[in-house]
PDB file of N, CA and C in Angstrom:
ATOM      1  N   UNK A   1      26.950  18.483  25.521  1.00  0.00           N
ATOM      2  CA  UNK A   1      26.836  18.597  26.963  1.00  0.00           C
ATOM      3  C   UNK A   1      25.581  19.418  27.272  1.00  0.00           C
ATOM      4  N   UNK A   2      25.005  19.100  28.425  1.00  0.00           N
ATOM      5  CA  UNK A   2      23.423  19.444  28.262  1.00  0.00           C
ATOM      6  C   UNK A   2      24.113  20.615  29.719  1.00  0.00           C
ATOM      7  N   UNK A   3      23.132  21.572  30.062  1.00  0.00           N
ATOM      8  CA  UNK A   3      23.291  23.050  30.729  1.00  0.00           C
ATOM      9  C   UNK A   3      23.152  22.536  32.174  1.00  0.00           C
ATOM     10  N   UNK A   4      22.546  21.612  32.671  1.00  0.00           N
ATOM     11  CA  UNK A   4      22.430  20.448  33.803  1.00  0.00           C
ATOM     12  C   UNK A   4      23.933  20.162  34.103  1.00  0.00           C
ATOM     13  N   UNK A   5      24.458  19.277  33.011  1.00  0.00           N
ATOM     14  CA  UNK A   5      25.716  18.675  33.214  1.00  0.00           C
ATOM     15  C   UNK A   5      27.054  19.791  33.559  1.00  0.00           C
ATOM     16  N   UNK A   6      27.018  20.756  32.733  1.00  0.00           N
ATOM     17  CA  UNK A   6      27.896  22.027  32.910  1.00  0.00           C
ATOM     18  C   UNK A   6      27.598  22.416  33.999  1.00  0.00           C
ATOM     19  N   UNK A   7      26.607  23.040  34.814  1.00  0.00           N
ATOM     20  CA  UNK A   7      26.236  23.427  36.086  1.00  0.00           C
ATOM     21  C   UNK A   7      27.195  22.530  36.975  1.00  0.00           C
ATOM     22  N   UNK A   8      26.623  20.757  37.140  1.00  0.00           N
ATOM     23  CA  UNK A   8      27.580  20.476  37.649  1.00  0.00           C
ATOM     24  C   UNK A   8      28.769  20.019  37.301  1.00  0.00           C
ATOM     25  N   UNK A   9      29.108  19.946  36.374  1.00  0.00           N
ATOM     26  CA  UNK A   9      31.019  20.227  36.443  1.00  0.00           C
ATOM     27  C   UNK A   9      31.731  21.802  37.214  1.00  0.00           C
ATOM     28  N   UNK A  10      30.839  22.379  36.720  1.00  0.00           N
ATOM     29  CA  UNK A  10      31.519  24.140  37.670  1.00  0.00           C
ATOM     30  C   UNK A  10      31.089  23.839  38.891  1.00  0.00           C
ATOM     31  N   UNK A  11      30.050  23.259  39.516  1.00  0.00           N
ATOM     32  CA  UNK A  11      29.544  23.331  40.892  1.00  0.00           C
ATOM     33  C   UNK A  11      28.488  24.579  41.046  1.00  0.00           C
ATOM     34  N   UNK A  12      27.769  24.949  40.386  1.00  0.00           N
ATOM     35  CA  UNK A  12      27.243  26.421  40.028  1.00  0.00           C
ATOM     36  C   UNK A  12      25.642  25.578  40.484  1.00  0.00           C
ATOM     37  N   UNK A  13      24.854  26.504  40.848  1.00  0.00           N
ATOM     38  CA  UNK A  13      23.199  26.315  40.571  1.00  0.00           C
ATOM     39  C   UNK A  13      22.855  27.273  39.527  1.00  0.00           C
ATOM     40  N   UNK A  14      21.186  27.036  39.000  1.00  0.00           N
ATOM     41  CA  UNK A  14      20.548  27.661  38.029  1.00  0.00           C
ATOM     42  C   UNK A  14      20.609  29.148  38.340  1.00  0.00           C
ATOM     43  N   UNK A  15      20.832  29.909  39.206  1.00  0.00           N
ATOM     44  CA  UNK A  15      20.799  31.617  39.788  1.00  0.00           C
ATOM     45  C   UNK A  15      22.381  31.840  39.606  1.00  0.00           C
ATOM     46  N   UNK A  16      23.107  31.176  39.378  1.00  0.00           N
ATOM     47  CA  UNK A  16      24.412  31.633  39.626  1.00  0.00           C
ATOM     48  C   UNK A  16      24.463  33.232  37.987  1.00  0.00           C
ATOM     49  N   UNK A  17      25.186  33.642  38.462  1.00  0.00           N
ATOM     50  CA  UNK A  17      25.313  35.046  37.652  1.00  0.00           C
ATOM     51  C   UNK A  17      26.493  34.701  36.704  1.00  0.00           C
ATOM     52  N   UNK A  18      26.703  35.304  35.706  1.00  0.00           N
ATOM     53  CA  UNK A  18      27.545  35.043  34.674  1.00  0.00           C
ATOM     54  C   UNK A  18      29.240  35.052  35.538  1.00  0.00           C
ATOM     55  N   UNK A  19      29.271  35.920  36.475  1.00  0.00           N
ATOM     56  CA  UNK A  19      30.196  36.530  36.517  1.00  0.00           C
ATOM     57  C   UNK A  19      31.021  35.508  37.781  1.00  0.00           C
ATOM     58  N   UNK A  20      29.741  34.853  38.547  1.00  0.00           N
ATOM     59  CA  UNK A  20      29.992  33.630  39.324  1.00  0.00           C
ATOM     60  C   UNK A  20      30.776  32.781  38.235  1.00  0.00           C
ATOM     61  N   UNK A  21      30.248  32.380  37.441  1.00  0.00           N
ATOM     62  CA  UNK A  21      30.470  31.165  36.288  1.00  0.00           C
ATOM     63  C   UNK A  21      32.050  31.323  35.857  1.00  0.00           C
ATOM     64  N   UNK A  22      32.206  32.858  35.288  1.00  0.00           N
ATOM     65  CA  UNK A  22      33.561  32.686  35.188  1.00  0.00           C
ATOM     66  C   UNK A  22      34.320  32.834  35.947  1.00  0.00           C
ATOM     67  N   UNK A  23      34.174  33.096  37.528  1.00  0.00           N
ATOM     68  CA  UNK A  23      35.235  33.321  38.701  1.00  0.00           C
ATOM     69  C   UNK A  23      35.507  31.498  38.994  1.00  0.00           C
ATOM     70  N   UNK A  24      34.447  30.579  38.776  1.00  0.00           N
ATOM     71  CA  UNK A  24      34.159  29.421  38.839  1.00  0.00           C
ATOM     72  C   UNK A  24      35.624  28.710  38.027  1.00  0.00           C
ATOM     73  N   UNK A  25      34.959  28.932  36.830  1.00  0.00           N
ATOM     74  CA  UNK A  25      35.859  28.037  35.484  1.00  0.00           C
ATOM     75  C   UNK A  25      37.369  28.951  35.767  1.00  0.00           C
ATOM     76  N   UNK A  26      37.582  30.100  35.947  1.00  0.00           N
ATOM     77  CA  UNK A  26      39.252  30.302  36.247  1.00  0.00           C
ATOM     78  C   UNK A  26      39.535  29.662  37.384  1.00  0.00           C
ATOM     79  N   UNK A  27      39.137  29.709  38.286  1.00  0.00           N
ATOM     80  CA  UNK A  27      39.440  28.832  39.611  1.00  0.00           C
ATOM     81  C   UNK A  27      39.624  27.396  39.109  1.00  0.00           C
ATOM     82  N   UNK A  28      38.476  26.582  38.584  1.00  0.00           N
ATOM     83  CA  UNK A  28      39.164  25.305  38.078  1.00  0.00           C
ATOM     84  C   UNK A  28      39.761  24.749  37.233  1.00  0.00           C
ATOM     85  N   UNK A  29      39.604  26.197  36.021  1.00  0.00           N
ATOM     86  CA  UNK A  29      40.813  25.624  35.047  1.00  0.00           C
ATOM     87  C   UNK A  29      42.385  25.585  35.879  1.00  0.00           C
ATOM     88  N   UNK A  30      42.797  27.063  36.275  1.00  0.00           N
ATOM     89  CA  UNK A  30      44.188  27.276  36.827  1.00  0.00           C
ATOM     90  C   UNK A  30      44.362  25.632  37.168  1.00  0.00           C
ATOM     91  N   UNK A  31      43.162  25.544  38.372  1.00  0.00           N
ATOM     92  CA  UNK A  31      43.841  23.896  39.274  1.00  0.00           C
ATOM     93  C   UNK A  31      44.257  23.235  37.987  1.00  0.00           C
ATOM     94  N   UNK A  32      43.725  23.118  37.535  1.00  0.00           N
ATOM     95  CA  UNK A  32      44.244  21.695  36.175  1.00  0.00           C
ATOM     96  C   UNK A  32      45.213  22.151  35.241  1.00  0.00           C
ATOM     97  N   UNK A  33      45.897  23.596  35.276  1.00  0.00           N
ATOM     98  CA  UNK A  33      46.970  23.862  34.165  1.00  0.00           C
ATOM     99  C   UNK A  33      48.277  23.191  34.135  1.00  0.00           C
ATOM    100  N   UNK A  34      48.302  23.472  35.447  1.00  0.00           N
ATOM    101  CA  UNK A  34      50.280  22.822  36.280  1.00  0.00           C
ATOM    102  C   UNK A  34      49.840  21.118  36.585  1.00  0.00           C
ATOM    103  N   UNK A  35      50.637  20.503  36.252  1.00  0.00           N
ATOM    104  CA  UNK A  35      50.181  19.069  36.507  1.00  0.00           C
ATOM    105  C   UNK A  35      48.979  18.820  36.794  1.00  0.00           C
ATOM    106  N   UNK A  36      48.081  19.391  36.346  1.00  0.00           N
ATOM    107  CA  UNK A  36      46.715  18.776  36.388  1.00  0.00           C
ATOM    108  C   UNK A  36      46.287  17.890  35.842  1.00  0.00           C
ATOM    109  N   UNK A  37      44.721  17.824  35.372  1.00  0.00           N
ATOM    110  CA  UNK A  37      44.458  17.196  34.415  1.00  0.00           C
ATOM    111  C   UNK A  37      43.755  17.495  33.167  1.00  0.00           C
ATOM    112  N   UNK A  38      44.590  17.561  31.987  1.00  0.00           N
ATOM    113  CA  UNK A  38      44.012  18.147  30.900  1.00  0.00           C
ATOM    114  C   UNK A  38      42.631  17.521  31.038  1.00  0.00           C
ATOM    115  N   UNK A  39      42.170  16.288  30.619  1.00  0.00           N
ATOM    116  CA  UNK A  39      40.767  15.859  31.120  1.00  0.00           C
ATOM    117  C   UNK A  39      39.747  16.457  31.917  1.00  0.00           C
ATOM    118  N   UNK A  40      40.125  16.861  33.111  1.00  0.00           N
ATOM    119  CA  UNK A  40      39.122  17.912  33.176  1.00  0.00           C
ATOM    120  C   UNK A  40      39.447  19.335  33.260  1.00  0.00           C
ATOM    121  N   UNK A  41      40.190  19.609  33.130  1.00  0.00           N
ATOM    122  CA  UNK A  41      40.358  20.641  32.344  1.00  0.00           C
ATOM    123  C   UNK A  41      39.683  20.947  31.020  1.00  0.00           C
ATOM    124  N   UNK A  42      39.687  20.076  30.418  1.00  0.00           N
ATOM    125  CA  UNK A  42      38.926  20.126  29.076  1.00  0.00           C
ATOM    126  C   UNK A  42      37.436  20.394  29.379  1.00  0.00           C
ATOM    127  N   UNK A  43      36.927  19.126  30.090  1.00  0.00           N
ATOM    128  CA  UNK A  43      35.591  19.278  30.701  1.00  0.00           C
ATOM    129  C   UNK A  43      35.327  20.680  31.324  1.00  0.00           C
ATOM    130  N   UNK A  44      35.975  21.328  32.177  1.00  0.00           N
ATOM    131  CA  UNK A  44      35.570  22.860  32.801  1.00  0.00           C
ATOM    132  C   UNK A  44      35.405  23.198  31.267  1.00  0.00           C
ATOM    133  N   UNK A  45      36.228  23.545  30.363  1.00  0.00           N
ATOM    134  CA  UNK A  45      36.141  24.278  29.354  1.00  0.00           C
ATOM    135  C   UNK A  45      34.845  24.661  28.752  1.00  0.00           C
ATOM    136  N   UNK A  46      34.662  23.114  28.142  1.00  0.00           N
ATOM    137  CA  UNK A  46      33.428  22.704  27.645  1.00  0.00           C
ATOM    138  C   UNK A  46      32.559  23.285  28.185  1.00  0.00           C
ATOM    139  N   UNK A  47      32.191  23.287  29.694  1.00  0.00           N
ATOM    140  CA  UNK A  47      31.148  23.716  30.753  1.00  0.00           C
ATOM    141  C   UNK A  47      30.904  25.152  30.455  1.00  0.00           C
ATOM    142  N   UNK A  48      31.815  25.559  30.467  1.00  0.00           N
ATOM    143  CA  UNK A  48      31.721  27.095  30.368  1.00  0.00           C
ATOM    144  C   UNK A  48      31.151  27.463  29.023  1.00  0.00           C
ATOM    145  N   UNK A  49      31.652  26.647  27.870  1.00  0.00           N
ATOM    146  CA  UNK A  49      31.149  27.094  26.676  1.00  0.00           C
ATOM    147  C   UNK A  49      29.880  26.976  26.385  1.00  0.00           C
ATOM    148  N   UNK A  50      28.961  25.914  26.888  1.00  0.00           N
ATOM    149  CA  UNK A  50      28.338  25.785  26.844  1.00  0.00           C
ATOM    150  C   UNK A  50      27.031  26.424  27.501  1.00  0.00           C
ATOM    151  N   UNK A  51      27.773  27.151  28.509  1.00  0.00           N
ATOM    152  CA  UNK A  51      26.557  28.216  29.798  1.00  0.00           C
ATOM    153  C   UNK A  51      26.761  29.422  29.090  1.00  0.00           C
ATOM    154  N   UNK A  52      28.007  29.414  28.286  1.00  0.00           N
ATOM    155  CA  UNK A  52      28.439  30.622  27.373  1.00  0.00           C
ATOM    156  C   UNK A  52      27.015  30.938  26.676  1.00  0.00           C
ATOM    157  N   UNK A  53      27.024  30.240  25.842  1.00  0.00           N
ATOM    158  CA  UNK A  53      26.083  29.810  24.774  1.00  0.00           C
ATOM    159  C   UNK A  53      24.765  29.905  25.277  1.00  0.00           C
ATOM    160  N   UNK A  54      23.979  29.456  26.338  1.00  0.00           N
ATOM    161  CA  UNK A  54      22.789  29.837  27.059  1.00  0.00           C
ATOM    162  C   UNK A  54      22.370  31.137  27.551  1.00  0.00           C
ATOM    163  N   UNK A  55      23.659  31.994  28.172  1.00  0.00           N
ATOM    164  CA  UNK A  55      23.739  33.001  28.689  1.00  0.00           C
ATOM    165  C   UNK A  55      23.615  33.918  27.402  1.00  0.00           C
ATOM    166  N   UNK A  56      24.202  33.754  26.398  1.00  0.00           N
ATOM    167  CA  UNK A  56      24.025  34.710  25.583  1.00  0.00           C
ATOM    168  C   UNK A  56      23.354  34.735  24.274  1.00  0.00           C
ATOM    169  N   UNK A  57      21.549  33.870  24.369  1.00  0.00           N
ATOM    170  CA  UNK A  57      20.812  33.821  23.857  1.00  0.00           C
ATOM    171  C   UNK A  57      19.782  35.084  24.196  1.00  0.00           C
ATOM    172  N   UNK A  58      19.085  35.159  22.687  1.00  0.00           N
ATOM    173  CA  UNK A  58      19.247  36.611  23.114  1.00  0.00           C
ATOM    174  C   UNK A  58      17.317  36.823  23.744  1.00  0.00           C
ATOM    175  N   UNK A  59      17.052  37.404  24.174  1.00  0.00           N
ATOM    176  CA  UNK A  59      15.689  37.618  24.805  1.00  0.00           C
ATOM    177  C   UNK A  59      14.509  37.640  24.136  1.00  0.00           C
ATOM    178  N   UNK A  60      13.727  36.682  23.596  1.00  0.00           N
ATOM    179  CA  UNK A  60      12.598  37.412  22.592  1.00  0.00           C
ATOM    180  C   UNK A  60      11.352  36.840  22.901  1.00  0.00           C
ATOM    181  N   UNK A  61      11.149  37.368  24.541  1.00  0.00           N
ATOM    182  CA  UNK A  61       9.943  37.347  25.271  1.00  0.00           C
ATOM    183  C   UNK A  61       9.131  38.180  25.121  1.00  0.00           C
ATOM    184  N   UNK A  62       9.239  39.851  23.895  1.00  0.00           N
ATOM    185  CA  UNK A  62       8.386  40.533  23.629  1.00  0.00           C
ATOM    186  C   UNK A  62       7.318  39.734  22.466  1.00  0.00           C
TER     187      UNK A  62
END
């Protein structure tokens, strides 16, 4: 899943703050726990793991 595609599955833009991202993915996982849909449910998951993974590359602009 490319960092484009995750953005929009959460509904997030490129400025959104980490902390947006995960207020994001609990908000749409919960929707999908109780009769939801594991399907996207899965997909939020993914999304997140993947901004996970961007967000916490580490800086080596010196």
């Amino acid at each position: 899943m490319t960092e484009q595609e995750a953005r929009q599955i959460l509904g997030i833009s490129e400025r959104s703050t980490w902390e947006e991202i995960v207020k994001k993915y609990d908000t749409m996982f919960e929707k999908n726990a109780k009769n939801g849909s594991f399907y996207l449910q899965s997909k939020v998951h993914r999304a997140k793991e993947c901004l996970e993974a961007a967000y916490q590359k580490p800086d080596v602009t010196n």
